[in-house]
Protein backbone atom coordinates (compact mmCIF):
# COMPACT_ATOMS: atom_id res chain seq x y z
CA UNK A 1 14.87 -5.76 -8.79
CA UNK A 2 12.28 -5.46 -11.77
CA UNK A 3 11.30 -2.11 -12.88
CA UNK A 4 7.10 -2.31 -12.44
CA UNK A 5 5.52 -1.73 -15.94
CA UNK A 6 3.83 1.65 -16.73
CA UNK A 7 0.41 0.38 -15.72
CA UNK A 8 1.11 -1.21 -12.01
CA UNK A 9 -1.78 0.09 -9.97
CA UNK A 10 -1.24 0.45 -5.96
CA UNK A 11 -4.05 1.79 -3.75
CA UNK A 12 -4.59 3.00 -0.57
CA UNK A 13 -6.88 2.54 1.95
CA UNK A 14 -8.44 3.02 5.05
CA UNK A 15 -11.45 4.81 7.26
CA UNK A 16 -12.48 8.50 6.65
CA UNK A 17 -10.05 11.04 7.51
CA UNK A 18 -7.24 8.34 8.65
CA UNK A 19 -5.06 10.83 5.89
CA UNK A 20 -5.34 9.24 2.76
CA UNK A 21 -5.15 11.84 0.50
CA UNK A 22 -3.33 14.06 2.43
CA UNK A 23 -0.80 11.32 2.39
CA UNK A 24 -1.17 10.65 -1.01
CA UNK A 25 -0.68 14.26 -1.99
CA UNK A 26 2.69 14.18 0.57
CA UNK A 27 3.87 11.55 -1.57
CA UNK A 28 3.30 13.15 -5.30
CA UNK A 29 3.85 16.82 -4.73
CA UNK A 30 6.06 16.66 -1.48
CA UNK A 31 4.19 19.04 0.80
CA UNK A 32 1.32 18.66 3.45
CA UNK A 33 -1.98 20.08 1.82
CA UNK A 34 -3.13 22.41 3.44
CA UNK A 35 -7.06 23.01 3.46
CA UNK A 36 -7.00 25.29 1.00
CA UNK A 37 -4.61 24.00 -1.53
CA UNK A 38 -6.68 20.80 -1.44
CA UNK A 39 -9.34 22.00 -4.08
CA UNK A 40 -6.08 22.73 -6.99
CA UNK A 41 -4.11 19.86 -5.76
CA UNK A 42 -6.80 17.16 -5.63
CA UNK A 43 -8.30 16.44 -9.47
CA UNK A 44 -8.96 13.36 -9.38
CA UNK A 45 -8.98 9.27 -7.57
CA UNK A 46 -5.77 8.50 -9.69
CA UNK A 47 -2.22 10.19 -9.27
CA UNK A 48 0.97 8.84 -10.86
CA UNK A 49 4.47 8.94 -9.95
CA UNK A 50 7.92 7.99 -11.32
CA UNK A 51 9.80 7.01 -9.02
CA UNK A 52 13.35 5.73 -8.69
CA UNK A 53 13.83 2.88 -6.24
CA UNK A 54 17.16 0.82 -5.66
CA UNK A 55 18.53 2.45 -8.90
CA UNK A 56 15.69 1.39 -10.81
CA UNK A 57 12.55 3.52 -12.41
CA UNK A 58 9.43 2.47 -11.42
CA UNK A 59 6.02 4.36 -12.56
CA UNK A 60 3.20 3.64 -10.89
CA UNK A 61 -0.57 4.36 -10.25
CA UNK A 62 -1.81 5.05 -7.22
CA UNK A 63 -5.83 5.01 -6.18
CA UNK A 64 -7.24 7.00 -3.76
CA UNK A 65 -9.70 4.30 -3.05
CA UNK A 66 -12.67 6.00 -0.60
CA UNK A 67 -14.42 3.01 1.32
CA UNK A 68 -13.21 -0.43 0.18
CA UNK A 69 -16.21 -1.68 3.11
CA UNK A 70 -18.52 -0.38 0.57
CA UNK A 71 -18.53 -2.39 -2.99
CA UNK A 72 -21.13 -0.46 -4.78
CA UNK A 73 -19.15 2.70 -5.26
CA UNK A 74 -15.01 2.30 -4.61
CA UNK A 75 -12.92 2.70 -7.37
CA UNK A 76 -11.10 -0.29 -5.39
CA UNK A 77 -13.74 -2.83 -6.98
CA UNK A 78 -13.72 -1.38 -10.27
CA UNK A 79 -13.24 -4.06 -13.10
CA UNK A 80 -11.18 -1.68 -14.55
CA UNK A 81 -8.84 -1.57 -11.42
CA UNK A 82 -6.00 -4.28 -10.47
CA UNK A 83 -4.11 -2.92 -7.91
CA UNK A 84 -1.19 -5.11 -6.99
CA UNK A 85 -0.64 -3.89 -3.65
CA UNK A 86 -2.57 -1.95 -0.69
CA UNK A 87 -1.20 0.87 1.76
CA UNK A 88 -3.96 0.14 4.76
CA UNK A 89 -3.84 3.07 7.09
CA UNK A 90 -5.58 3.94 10.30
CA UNK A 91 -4.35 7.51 12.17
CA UNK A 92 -2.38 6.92 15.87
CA UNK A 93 -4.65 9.45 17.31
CA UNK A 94 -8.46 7.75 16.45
CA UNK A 95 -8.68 4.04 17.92
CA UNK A 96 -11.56 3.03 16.15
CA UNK A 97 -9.52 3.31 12.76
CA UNK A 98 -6.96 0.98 14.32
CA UNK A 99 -9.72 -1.42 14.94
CA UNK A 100 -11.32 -1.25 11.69
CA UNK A 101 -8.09 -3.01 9.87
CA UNK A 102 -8.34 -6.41 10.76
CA UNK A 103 -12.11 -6.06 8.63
CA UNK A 104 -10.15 -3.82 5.67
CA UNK A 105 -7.53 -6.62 5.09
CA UNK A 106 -10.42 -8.95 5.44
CA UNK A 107 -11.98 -6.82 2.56
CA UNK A 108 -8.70 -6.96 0.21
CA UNK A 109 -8.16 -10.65 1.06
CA UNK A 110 -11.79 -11.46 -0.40
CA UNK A 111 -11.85 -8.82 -3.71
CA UNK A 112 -13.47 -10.79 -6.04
CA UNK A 113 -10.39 -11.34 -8.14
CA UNK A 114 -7.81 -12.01 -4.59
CA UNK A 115 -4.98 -12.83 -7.09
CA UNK A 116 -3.11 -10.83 -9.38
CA UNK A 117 -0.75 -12.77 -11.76
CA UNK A 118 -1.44 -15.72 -9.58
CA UNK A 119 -0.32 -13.92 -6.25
CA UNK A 120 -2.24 -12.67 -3.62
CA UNK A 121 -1.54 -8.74 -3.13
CA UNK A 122 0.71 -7.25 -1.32
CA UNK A 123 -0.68 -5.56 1.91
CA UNK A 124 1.65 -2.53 3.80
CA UNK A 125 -0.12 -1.53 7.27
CA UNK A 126 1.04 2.53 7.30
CA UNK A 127 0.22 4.46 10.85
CA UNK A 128 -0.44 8.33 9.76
CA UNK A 129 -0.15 11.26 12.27
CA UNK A 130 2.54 10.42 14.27
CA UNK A 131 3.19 14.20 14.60
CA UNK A 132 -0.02 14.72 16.74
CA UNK A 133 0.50 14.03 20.51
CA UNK A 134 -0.74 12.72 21.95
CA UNK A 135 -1.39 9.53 20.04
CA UNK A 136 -4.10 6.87 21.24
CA UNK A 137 -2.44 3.72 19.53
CA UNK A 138 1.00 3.15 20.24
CA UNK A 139 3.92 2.21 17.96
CA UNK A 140 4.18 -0.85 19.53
CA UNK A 141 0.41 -1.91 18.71
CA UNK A 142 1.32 -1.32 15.41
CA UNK A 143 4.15 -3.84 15.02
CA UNK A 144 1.87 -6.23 16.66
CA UNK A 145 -0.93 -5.45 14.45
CA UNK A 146 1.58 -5.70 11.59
CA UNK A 147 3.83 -9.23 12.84
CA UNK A 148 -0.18 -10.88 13.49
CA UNK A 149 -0.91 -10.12 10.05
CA UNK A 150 2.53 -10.60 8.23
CA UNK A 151 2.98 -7.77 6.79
CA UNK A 152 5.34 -5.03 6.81
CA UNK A 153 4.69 -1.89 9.23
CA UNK A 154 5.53 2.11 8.56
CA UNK A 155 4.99 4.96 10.67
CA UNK A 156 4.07 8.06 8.56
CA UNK A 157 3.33 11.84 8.79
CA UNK A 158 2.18 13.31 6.02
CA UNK A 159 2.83 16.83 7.86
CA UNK A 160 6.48 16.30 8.20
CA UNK A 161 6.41 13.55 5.44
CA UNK A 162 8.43 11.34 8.17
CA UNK A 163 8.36 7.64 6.97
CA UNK A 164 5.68 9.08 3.38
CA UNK A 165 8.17 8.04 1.05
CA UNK A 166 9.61 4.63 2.85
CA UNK A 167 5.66 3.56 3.07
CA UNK A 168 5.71 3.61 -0.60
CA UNK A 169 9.33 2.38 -1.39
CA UNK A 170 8.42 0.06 0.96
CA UNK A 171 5.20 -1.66 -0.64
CA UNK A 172 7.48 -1.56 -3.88
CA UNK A 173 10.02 -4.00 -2.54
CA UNK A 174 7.37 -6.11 -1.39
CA UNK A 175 5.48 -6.61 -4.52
CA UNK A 176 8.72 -6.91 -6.49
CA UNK A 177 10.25 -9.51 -3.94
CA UNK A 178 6.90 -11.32 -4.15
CA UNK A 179 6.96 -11.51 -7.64
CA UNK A 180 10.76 -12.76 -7.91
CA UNK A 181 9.80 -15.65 -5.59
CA UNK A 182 6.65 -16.47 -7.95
CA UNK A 183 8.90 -16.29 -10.74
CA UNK A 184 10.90 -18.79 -9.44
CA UNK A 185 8.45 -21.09 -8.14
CA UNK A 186 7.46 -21.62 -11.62
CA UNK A 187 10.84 -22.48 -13.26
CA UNK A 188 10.64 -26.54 -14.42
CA UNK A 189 12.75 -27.99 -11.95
CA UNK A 190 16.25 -29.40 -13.32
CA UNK A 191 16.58 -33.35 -12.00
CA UNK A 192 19.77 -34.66 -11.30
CA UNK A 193 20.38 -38.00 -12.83
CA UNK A 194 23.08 -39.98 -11.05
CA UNK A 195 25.78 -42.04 -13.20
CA UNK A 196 27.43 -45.10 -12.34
CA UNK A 197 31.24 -45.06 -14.22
């Protein structure tokens, strides 16, 4: 597994108050914001992390990316951004955010750069609030969502920080497996001559 360099940009992304940041902020300080903590812990779009995966340090970027639905103003379009892979969340207890993912894929799928060194980017579909009961999308609509789409599936709380950490580990892998295979797709292929004694 390759260590990702010191400027590997993820993002995440999905509908207003799906969790994003509060899941983001689970991830890099390990607790569950509370409304009041979330003016000192919040500063900015961008938080970075060092984390150890499989033995091996990784540091990434991660983007709090708003609204990637709207192109004038997320930091997701910015020419200044390449994020090579995308948590897409929607909460278990607000149905409309479920249905709004087939249209946020859609979104990442057409950026107007879709590749990023010559692969497409890796997508992680991450259900948030599985603490709250009761929930209005079920785990198994999830999976579904997920197996339609190809893409891997992970069932978070950012509360109990259940599944936070394997959501991220887990879009890691993926980008680092992807980039393996690309790396061997474009090895010259040795030919076998055969030899008559």
């Amino acid at each position: 597994m390759a260590a990702a360099d010191s400027s590997t940009p993820y993002a995440i992304l999905g509908p207003p108050r799906v969790g994003k940041t509060s899941l983001l902020v689970s991830y890099a300080y390990h607790q569950f914001p509370e409304p009041s903590q979330l003016a000192e812990l919040i500063h900015d779009e961008v938080y970075r992390k060092s984390p150890v995966i499989d033995n091996v340090p990784n540091c990434i970027t991660i983007l709090d990316a708003v609204d990637v639905l709207d192109r004038e103003s997320s930091i997701f379009y910015s020419p200044d951004v390449h994020a090579h892979g995308i948590l897409c969340l929607y909460a278990v207890d607000d149905r409309t955010s479920f249905d709004a993912l087939d249209e946020i894929i859609a979104a990442v799928r057409s950026h107007p750069e879709p590749l990023i060194d010559g692969r497409p980017r890796e997508i992680v579909i991450v259900a948030t609030k599985t603490d709250v009961d009761p929930a209005v999308v079920s785990s198994d609509e999830g999976h579904a969502k997920a197996a339609a789409l190809r893409v891997p599936f992970v069932e978070t709380s950012a509360k109990t920080r259940h599944g936070v950490d394997l959501a991220f580990v887990t879009l890691i892998r993926s980008i680092d497996a992807a980039r393996e295979a690309h790396a061997a797709a474009s090895r010259p292929q040795l030919r076998h001559r055969c030899s008559l004694l």
